[in-house]
N, C-alpha and C. Protein backbone atom coordinates (compact mmCIF):
# COMPACT_ATOMS: atom_id res chain seq x y z
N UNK A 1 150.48 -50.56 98.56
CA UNK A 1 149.80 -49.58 99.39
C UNK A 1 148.71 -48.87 98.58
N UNK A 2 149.27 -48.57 97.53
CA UNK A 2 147.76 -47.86 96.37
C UNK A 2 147.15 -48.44 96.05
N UNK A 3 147.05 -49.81 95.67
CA UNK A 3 146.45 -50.78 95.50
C UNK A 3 144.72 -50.85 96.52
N UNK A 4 145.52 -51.11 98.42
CA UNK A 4 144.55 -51.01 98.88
C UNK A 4 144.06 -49.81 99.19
N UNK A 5 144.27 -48.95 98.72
CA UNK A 5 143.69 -47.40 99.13
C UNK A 5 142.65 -47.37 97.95
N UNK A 6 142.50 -47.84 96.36
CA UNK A 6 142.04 -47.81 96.33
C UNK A 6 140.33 -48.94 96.08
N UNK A 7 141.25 -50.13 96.63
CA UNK A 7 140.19 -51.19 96.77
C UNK A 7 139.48 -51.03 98.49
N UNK A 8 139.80 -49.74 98.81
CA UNK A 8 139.08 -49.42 100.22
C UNK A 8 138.05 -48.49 99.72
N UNK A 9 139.04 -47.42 98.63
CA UNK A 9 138.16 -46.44 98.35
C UNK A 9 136.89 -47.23 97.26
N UNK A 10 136.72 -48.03 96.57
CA UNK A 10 136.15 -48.89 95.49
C UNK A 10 134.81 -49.59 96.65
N UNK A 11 135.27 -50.51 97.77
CA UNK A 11 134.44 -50.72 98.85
C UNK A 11 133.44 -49.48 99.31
N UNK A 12 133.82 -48.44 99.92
CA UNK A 12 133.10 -47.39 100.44
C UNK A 12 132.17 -47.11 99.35
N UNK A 13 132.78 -46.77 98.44
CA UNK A 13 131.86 -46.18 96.66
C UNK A 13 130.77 -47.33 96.66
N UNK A 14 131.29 -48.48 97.02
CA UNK A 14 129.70 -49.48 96.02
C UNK A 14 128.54 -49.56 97.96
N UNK A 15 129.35 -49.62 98.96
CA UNK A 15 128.59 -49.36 100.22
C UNK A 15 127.47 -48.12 100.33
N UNK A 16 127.87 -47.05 99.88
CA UNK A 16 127.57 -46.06 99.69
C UNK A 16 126.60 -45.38 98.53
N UNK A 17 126.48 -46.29 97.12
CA UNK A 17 125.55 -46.35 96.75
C UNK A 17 124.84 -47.71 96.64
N UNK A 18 124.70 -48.52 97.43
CA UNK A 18 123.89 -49.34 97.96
C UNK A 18 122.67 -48.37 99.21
N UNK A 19 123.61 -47.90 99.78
CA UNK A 19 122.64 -46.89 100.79
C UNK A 19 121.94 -46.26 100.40
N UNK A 20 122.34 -45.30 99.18
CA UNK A 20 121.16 -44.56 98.60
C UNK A 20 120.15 -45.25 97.77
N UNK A 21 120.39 -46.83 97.57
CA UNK A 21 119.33 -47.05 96.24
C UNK A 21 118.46 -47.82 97.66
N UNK A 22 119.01 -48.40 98.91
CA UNK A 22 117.71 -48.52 99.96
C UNK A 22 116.84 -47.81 100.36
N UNK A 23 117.44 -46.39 100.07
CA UNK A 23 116.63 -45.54 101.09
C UNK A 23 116.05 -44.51 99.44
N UNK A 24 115.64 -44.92 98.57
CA UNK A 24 114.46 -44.74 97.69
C UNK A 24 113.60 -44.22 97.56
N UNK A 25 113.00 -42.76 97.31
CA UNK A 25 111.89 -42.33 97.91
C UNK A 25 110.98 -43.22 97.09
N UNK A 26 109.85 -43.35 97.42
CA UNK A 26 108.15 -43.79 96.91
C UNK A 26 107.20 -42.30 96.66
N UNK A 27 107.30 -42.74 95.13
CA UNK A 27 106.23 -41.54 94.94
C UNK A 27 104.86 -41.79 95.22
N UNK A 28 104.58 -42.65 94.96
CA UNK A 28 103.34 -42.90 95.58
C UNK A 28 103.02 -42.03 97.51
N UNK A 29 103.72 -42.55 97.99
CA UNK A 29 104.23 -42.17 99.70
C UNK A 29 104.43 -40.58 99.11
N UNK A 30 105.33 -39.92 98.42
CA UNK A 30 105.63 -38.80 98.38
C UNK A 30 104.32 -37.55 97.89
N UNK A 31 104.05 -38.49 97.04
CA UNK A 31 102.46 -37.42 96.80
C UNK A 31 101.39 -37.15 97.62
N UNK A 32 101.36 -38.38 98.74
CA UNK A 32 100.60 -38.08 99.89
C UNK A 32 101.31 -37.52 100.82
N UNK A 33 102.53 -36.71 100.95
CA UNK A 33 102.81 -36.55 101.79
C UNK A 33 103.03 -35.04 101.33
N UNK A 34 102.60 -34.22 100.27
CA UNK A 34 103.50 -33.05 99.54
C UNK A 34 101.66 -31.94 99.52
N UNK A 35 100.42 -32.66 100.40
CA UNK A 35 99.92 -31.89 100.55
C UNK A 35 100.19 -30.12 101.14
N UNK A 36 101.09 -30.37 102.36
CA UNK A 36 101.76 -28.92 103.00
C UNK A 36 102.42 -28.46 101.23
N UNK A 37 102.76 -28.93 101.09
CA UNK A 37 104.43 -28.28 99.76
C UNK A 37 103.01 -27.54 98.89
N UNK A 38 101.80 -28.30 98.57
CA UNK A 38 100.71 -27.53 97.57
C UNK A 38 100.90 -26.23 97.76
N UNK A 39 100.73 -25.73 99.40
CA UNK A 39 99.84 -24.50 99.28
C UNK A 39 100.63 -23.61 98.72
N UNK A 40 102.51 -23.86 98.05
CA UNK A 40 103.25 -22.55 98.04
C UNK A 40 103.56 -22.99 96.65
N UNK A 41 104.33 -24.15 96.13
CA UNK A 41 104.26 -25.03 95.19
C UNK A 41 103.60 -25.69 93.84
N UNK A 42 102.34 -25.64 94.50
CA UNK A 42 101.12 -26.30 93.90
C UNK A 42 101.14 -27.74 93.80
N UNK A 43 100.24 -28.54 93.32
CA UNK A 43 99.53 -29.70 93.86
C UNK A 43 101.07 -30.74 93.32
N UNK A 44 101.47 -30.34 91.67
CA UNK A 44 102.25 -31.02 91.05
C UNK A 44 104.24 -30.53 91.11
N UNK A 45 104.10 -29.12 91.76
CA UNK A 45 104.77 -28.46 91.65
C UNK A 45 105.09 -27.58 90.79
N UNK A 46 104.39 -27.31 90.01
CA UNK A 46 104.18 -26.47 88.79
C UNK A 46 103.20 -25.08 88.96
N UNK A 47 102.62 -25.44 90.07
CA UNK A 47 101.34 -23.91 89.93
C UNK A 47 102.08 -22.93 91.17
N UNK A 48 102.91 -22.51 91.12
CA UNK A 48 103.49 -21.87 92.19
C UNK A 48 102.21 -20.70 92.36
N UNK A 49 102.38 -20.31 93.08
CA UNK A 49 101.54 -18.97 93.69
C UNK A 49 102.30 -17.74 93.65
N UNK A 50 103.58 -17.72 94.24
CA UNK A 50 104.20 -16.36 93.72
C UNK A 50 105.57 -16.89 92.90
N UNK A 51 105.85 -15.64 91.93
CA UNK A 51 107.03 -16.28 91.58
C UNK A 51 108.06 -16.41 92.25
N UNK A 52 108.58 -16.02 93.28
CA UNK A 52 109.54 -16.12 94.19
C UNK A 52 109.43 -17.63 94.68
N UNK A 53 108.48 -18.45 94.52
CA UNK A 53 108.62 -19.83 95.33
C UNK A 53 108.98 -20.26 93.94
N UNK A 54 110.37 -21.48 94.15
CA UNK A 54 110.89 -22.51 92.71
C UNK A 54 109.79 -23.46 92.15
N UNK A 55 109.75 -23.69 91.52
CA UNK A 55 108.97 -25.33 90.99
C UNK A 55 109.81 -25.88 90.99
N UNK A 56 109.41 -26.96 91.56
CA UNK A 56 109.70 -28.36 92.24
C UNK A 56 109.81 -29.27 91.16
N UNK A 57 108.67 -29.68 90.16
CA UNK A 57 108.65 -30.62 89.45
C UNK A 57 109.52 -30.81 88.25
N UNK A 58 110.24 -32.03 88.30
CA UNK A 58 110.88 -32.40 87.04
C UNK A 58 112.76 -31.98 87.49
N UNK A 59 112.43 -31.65 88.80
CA UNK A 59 114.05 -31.36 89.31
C UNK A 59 114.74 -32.78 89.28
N UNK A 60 115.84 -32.78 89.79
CA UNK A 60 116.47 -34.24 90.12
C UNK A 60 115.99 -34.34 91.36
N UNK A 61 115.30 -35.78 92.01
CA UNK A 61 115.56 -35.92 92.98
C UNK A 61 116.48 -35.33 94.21
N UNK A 62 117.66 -36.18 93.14
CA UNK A 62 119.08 -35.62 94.58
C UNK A 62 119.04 -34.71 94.86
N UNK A 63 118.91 -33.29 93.80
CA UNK A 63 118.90 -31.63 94.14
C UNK A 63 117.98 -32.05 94.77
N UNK A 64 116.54 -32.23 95.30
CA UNK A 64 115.26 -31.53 95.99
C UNK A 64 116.13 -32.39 97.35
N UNK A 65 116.63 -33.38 97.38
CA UNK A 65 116.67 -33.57 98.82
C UNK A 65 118.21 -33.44 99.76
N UNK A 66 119.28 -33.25 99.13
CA UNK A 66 119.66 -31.97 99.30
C UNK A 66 119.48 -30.42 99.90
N UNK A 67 118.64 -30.14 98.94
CA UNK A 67 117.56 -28.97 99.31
C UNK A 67 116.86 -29.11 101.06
N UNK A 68 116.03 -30.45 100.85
CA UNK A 68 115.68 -30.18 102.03
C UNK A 68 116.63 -30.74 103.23
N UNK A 69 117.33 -31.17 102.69
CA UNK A 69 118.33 -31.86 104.07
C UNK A 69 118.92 -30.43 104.63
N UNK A 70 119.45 -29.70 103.83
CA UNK A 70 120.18 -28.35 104.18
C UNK A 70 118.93 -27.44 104.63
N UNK A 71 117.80 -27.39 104.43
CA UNK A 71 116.80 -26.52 104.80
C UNK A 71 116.25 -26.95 106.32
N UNK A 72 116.66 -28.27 106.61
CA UNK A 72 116.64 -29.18 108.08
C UNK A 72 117.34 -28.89 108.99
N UNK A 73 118.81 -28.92 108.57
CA UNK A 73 120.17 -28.70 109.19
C UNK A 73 120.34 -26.99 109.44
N UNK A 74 119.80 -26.58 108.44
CA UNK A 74 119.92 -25.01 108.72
C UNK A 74 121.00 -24.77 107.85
N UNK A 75 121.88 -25.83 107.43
CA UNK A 75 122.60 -24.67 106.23
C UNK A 75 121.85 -24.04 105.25
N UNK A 76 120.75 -24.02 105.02
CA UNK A 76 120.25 -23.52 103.97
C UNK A 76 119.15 -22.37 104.76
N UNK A 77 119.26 -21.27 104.23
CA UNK A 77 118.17 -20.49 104.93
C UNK A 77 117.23 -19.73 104.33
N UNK A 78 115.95 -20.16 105.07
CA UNK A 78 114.81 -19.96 104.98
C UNK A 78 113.69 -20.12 105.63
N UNK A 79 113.37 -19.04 106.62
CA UNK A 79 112.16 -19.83 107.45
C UNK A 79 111.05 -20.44 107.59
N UNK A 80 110.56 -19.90 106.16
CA UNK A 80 109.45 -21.18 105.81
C UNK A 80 109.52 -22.36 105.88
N UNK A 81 110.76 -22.21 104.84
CA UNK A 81 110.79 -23.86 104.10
C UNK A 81 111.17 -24.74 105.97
N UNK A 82 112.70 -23.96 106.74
CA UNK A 82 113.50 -24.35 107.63
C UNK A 82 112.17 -24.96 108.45
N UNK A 83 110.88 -24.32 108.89
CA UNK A 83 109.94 -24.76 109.15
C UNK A 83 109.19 -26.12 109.12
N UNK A 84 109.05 -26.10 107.92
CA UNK A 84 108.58 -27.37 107.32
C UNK A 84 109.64 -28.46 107.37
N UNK A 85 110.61 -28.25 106.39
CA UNK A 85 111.45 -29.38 106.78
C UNK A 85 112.05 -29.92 107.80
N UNK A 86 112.15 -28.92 108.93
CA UNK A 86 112.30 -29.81 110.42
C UNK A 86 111.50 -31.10 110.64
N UNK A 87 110.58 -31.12 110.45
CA UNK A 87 109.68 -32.12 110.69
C UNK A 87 109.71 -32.91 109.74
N UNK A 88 110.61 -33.10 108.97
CA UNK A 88 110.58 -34.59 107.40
C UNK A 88 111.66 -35.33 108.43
N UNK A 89 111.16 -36.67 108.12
CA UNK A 89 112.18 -37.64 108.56
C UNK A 89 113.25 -37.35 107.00
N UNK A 90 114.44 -38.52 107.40
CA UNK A 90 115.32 -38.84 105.75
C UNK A 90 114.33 -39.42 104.48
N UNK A 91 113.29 -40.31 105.38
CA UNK A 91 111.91 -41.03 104.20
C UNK A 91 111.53 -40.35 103.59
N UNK A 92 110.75 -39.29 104.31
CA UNK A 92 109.94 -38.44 104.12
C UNK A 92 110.70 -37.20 102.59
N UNK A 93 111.65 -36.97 103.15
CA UNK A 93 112.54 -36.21 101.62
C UNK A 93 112.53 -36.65 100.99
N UNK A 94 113.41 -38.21 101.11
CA UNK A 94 113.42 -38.88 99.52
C UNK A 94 112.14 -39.22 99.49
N UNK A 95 110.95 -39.18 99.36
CA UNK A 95 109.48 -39.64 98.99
C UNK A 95 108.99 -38.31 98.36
N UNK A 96 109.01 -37.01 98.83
CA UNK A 96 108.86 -35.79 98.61
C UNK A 96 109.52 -35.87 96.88
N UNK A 97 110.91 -35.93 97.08
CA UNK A 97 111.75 -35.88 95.88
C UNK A 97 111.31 -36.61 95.12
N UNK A 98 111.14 -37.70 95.47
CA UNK A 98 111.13 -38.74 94.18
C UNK A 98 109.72 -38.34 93.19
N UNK A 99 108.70 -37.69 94.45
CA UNK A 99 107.11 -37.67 93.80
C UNK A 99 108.09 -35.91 92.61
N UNK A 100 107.95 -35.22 93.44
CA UNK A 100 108.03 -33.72 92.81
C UNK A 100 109.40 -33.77 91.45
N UNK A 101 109.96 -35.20 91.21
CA UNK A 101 110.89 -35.46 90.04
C UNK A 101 110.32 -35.96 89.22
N UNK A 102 108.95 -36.76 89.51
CA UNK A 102 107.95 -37.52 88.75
C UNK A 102 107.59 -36.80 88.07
N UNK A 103 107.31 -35.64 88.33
CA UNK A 103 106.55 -34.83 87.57
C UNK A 103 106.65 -34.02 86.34
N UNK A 104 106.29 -33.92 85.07
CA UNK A 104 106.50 -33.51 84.09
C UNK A 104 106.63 -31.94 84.55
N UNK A 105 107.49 -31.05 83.48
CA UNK A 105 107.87 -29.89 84.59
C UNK A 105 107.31 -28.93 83.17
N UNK A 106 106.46 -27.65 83.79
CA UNK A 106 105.94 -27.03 82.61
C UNK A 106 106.49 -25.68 82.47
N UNK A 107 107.83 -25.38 82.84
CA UNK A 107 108.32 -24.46 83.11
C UNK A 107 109.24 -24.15 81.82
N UNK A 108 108.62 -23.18 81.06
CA UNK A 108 109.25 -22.84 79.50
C UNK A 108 108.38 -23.25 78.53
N UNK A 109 107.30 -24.11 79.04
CA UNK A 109 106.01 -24.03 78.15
C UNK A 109 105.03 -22.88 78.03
N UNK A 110 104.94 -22.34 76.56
CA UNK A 110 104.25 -21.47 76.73
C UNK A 110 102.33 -21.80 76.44
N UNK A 111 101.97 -21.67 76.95
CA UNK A 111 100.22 -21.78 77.07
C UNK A 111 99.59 -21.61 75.99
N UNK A 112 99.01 -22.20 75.12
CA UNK A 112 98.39 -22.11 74.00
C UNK A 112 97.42 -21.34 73.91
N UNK A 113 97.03 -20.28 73.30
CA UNK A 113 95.53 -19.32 72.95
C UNK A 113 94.81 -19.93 72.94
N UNK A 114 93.74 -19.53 73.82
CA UNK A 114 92.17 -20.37 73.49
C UNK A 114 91.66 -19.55 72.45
């Protein structure tokens, strides 16, 4: 009986990340699509505008889409973001994520004196 409980549970596990390595974001796809994310974000995710908005870049993937799956669903609240992310398909996140993980993250770098 334990045996197949866990060669069921072993099945589901490799099904299950098969699903996530199909559904892949494209950074390429994600950087054209993270124009809206600029104006609060910035272009790379690094130039935020106020400090109250996170930088994006250099997160994990999984956290950013996560992030926006719950900012979709409404467990997560925020009406901006809840805004915006209504309108991402599942593509559209992981493409978002994958671009804004691409990104070298400059957060704890301090700026060199000219």
């Amino acid at each position: 009986m334990m045996k197949k409980v866990l060669m069921s549970l072993s099945a589901v596990t490799l099904l299950t990340l098969s699903a996530s390595a199909m559904a892949a974001g494209n950074v390429a796809a994600g950087q054209q699509k993270s124009a809206t994310c600029a104006g609060c974000h910035g272009a790379t995710g690094n130039e935020t505008l106020d400090a109250s908005y996170p930088r994006l870049a250099g997160q994990h993937a999984s956290y950013l889409e996560q992030a926006l799956a719950a900012y979709r669903s409404g467990e997560r609240k925020n009406p901006i973001m809840a805004g915006f992310a209504a309108a991402l398909s599942d593509q559209d996140i992981a493409d978002l994520s994958a671009y804004f993980a691409s990104q070298d993250s400059t957060l704890g770098i301090i700026p060199e004196e000219q």
